[in-house]
Structure formats: C-alpha cells, structure tokens
PDB file of N, CA and C in Angstrom:
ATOM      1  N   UNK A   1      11.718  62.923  -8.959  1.00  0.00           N
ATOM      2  CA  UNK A   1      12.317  63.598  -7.813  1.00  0.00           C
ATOM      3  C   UNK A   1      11.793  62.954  -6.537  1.00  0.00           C
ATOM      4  N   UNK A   2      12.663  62.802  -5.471  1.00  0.00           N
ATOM      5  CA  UNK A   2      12.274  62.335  -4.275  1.00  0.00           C
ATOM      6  C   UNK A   2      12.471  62.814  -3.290  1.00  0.00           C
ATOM      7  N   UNK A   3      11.273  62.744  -2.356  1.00  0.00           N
ATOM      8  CA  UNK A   3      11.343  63.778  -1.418  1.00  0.00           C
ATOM      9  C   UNK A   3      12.317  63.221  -0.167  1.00  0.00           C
ATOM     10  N   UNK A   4      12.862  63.962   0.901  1.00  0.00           N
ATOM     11  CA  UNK A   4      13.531  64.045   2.075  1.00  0.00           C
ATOM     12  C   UNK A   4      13.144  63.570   3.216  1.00  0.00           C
ATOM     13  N   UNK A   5      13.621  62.459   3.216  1.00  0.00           N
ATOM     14  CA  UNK A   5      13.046  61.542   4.955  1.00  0.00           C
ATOM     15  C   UNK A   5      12.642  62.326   5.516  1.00  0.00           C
ATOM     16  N   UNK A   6      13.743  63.648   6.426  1.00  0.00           N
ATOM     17  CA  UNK A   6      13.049  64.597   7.084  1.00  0.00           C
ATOM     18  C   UNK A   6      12.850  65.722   6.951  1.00  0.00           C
ATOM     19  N   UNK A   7      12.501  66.519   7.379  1.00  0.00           N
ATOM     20  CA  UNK A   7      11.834  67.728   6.969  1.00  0.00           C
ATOM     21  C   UNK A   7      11.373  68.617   8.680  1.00  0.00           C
ATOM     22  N   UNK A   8      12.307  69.374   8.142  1.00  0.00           N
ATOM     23  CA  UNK A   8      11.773  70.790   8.989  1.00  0.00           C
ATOM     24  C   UNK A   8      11.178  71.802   8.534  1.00  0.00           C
ATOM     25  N   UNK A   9       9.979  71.620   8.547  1.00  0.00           N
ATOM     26  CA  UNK A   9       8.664  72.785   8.134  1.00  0.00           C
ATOM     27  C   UNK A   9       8.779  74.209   8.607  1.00  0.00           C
ATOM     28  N   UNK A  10       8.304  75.097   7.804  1.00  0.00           N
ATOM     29  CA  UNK A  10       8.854  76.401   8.268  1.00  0.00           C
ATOM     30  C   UNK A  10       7.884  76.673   9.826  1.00  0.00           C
ATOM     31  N   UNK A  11       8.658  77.849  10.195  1.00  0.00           N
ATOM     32  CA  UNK A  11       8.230  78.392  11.262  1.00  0.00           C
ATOM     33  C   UNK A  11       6.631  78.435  11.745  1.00  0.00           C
ATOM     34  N   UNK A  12       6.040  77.772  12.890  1.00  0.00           N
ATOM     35  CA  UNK A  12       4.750  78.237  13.154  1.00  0.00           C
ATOM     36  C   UNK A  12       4.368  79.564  14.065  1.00  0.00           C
ATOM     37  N   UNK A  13       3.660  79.976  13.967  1.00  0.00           N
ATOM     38  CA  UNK A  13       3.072  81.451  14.763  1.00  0.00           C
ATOM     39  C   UNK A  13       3.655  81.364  16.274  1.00  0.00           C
ATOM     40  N   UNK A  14       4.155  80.467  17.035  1.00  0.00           N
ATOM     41  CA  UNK A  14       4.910  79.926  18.004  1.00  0.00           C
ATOM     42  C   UNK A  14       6.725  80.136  17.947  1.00  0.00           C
ATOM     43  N   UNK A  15       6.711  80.067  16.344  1.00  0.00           N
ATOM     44  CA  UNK A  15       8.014  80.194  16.539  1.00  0.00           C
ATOM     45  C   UNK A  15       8.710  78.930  15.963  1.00  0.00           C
ATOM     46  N   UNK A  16       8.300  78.108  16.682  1.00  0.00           N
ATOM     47  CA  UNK A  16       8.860  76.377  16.540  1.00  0.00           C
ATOM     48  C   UNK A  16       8.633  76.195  15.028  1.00  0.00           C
ATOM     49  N   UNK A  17       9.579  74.695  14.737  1.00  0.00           N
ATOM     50  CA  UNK A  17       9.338  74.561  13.317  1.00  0.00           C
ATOM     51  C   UNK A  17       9.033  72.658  13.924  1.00  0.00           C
ATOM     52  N   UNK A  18       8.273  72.461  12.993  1.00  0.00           N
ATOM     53  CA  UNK A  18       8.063  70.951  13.173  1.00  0.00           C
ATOM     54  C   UNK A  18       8.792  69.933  12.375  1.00  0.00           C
ATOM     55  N   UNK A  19       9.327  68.908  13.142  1.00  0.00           N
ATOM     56  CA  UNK A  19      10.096  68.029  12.443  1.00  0.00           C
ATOM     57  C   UNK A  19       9.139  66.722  12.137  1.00  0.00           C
ATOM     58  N   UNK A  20       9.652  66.567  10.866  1.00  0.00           N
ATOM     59  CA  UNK A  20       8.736  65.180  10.747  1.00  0.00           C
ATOM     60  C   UNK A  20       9.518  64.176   9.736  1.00  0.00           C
ATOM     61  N   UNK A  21       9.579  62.884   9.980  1.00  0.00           N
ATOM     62  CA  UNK A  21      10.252  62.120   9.030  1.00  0.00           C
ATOM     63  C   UNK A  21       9.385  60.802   8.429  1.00  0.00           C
ATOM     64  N   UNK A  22       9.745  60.798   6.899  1.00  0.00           N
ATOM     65  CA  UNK A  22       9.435  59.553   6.124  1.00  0.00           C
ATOM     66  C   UNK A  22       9.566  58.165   6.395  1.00  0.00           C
ATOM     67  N   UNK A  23       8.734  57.210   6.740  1.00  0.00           N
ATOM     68  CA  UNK A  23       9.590  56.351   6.907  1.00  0.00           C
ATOM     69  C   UNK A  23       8.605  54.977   6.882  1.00  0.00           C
ATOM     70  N   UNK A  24       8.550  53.813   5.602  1.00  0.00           N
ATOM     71  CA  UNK A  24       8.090  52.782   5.973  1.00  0.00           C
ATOM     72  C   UNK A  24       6.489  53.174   5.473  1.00  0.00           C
ATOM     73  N   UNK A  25       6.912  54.085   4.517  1.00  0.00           N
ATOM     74  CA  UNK A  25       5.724  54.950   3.615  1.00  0.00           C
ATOM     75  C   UNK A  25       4.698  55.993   3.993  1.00  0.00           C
ATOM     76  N   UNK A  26       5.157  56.279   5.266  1.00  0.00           N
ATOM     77  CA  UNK A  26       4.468  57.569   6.061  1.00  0.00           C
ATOM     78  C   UNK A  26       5.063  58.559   6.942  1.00  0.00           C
ATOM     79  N   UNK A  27       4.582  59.310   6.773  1.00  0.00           N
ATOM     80  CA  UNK A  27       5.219  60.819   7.868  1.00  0.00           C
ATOM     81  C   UNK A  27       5.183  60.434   9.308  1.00  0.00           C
ATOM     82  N   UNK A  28       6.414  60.959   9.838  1.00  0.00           N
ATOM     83  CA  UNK A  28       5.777  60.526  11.381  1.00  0.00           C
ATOM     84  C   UNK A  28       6.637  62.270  11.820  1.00  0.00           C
ATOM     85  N   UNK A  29       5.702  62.750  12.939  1.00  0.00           N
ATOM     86  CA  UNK A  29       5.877  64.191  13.513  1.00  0.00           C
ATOM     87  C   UNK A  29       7.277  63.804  15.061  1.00  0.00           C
ATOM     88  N   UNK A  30       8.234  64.329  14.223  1.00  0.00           N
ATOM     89  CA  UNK A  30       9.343  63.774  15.737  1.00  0.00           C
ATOM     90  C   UNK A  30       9.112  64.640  16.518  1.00  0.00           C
ATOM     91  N   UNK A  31       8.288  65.955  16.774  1.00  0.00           N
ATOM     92  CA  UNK A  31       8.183  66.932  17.232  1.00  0.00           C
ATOM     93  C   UNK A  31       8.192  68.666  17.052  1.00  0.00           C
ATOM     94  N   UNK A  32       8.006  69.016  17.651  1.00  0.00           N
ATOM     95  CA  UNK A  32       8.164  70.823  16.820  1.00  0.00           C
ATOM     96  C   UNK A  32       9.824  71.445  17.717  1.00  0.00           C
ATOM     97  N   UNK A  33      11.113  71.640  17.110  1.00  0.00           N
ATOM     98  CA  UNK A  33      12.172  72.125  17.493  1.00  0.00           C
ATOM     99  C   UNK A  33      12.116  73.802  17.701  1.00  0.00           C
ATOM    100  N   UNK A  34      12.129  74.128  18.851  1.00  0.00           N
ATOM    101  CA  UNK A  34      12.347  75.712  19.208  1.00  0.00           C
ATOM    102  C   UNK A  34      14.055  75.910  19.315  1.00  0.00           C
ATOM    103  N   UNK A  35      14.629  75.548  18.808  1.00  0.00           N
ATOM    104  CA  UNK A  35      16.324  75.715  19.064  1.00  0.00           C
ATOM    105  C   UNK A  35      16.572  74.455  18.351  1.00  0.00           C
ATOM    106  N   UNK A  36      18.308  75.147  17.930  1.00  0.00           N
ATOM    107  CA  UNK A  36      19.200  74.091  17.114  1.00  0.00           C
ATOM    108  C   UNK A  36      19.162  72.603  18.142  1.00  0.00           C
ATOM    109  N   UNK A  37      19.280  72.651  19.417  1.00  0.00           N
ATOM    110  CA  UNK A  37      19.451  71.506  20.746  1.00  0.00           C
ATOM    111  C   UNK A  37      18.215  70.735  19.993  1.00  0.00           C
ATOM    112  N   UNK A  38      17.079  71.062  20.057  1.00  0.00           N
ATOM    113  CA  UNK A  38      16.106  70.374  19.480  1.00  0.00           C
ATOM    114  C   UNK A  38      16.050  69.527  18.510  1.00  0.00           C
ATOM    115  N   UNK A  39      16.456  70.587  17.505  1.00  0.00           N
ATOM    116  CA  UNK A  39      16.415  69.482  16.214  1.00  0.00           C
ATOM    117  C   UNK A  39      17.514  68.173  16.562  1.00  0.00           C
ATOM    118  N   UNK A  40      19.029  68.706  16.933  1.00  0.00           N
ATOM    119  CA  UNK A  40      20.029  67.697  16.754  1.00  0.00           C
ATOM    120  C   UNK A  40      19.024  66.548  17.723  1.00  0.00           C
ATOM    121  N   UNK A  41      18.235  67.009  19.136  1.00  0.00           N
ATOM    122  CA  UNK A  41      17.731  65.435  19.634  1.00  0.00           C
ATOM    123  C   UNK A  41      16.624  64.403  18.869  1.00  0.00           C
ATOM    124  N   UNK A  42      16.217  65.460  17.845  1.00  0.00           N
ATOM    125  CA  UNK A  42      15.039  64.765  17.140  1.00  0.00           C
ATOM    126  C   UNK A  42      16.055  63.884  16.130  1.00  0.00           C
ATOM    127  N   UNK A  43      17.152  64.359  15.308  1.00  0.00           N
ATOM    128  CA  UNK A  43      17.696  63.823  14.689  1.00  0.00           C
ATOM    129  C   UNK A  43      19.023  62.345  15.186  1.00  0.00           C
ATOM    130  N   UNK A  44      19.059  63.193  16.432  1.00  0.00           N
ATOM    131  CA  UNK A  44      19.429  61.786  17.052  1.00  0.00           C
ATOM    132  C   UNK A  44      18.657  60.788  17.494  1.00  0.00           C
ATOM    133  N   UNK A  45      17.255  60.905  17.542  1.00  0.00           N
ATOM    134  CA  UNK A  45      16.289  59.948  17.771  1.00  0.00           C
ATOM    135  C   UNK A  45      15.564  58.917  16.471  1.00  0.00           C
ATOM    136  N   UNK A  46      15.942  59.643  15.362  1.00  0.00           N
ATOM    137  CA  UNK A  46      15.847  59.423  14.273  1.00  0.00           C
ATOM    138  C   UNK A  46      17.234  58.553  13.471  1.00  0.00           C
ATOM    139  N   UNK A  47      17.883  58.462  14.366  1.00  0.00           N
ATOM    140  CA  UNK A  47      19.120  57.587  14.127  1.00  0.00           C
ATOM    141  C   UNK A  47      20.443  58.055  13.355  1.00  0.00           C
ATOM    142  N   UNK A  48      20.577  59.308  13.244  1.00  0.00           N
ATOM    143  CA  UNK A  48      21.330  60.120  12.453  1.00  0.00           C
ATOM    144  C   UNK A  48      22.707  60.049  13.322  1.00  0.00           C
ATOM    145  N   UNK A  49      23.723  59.517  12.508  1.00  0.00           N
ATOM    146  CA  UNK A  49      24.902  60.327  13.044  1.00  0.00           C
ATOM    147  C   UNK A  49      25.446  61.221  12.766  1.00  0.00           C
ATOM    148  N   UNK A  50      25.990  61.358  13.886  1.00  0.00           N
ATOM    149  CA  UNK A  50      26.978  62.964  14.430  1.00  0.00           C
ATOM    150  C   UNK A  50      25.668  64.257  13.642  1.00  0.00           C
ATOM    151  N   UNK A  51      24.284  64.163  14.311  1.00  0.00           N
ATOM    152  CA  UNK A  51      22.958  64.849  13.446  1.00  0.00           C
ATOM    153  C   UNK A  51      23.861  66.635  14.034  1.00  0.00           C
ATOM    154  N   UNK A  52      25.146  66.884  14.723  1.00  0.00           N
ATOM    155  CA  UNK A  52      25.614  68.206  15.285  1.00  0.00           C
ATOM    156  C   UNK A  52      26.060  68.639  13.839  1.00  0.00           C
ATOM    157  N   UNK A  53      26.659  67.944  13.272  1.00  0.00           N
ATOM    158  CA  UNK A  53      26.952  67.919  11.395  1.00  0.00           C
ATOM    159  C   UNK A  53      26.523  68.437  10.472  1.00  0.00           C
ATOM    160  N   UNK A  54      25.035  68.076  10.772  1.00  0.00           N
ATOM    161  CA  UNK A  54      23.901  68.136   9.714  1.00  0.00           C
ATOM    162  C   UNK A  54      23.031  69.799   9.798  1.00  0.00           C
ATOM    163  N   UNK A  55      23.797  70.110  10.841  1.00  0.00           N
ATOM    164  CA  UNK A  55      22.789  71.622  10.947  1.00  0.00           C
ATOM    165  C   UNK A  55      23.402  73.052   9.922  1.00  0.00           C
ATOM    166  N   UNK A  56      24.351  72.528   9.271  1.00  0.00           N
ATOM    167  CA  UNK A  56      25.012  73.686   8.050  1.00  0.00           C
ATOM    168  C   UNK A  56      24.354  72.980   6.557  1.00  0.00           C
ATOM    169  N   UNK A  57      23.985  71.409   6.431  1.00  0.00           N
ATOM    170  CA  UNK A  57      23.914  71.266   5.494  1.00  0.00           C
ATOM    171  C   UNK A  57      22.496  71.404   5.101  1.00  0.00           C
TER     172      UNK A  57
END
C-alpha cells in the first residue's frame, strides 16, 4: 500500500489542519489550512490542477 503525496492532517486545537506533501522521499509542511481558500492555494502551490476539483474527492 502507498501512501498519499498529500495529506491533510486532522484538526489541531487551533482549528487548522496541516497540509503536508511527499515528495523526492520526504514530507514537506505546505502549511496549516483554516478554510477550503487555503487548502485549494496550498494545492495550487503544489502544482495541482483545477486543486477547486479536488475538495469533494
């Protein structure tokens, strides 16, 4: 089984959830997302297209 480039970690005591992605054999932290706006910019920074898509799947 293989794990998921990225990953949104559950909720911290803040609220925020932290994004972090695989890549080139290590985790890298794209940031902690407080709102859907968040994640889609982390995921657009992360090179994802149309990442507005990706928030049902």
């Amino acid at each position: 089984m293989s794990s998921a480039p990225i990953v949104v970690h559950p909720p911290s005591r803040t609220a925020g959830r932290r994004v972090s992605v695989h890549s080139q054999g290590r985790d890298e932290i794209l940031g902690t997302a407080y709102s859907d706006h968040d994640l889609v910019v982390f995921l657009d920074g992360a090179g994802i297209q149309d990442p507005d898509s990706m928030l049902n799947d």
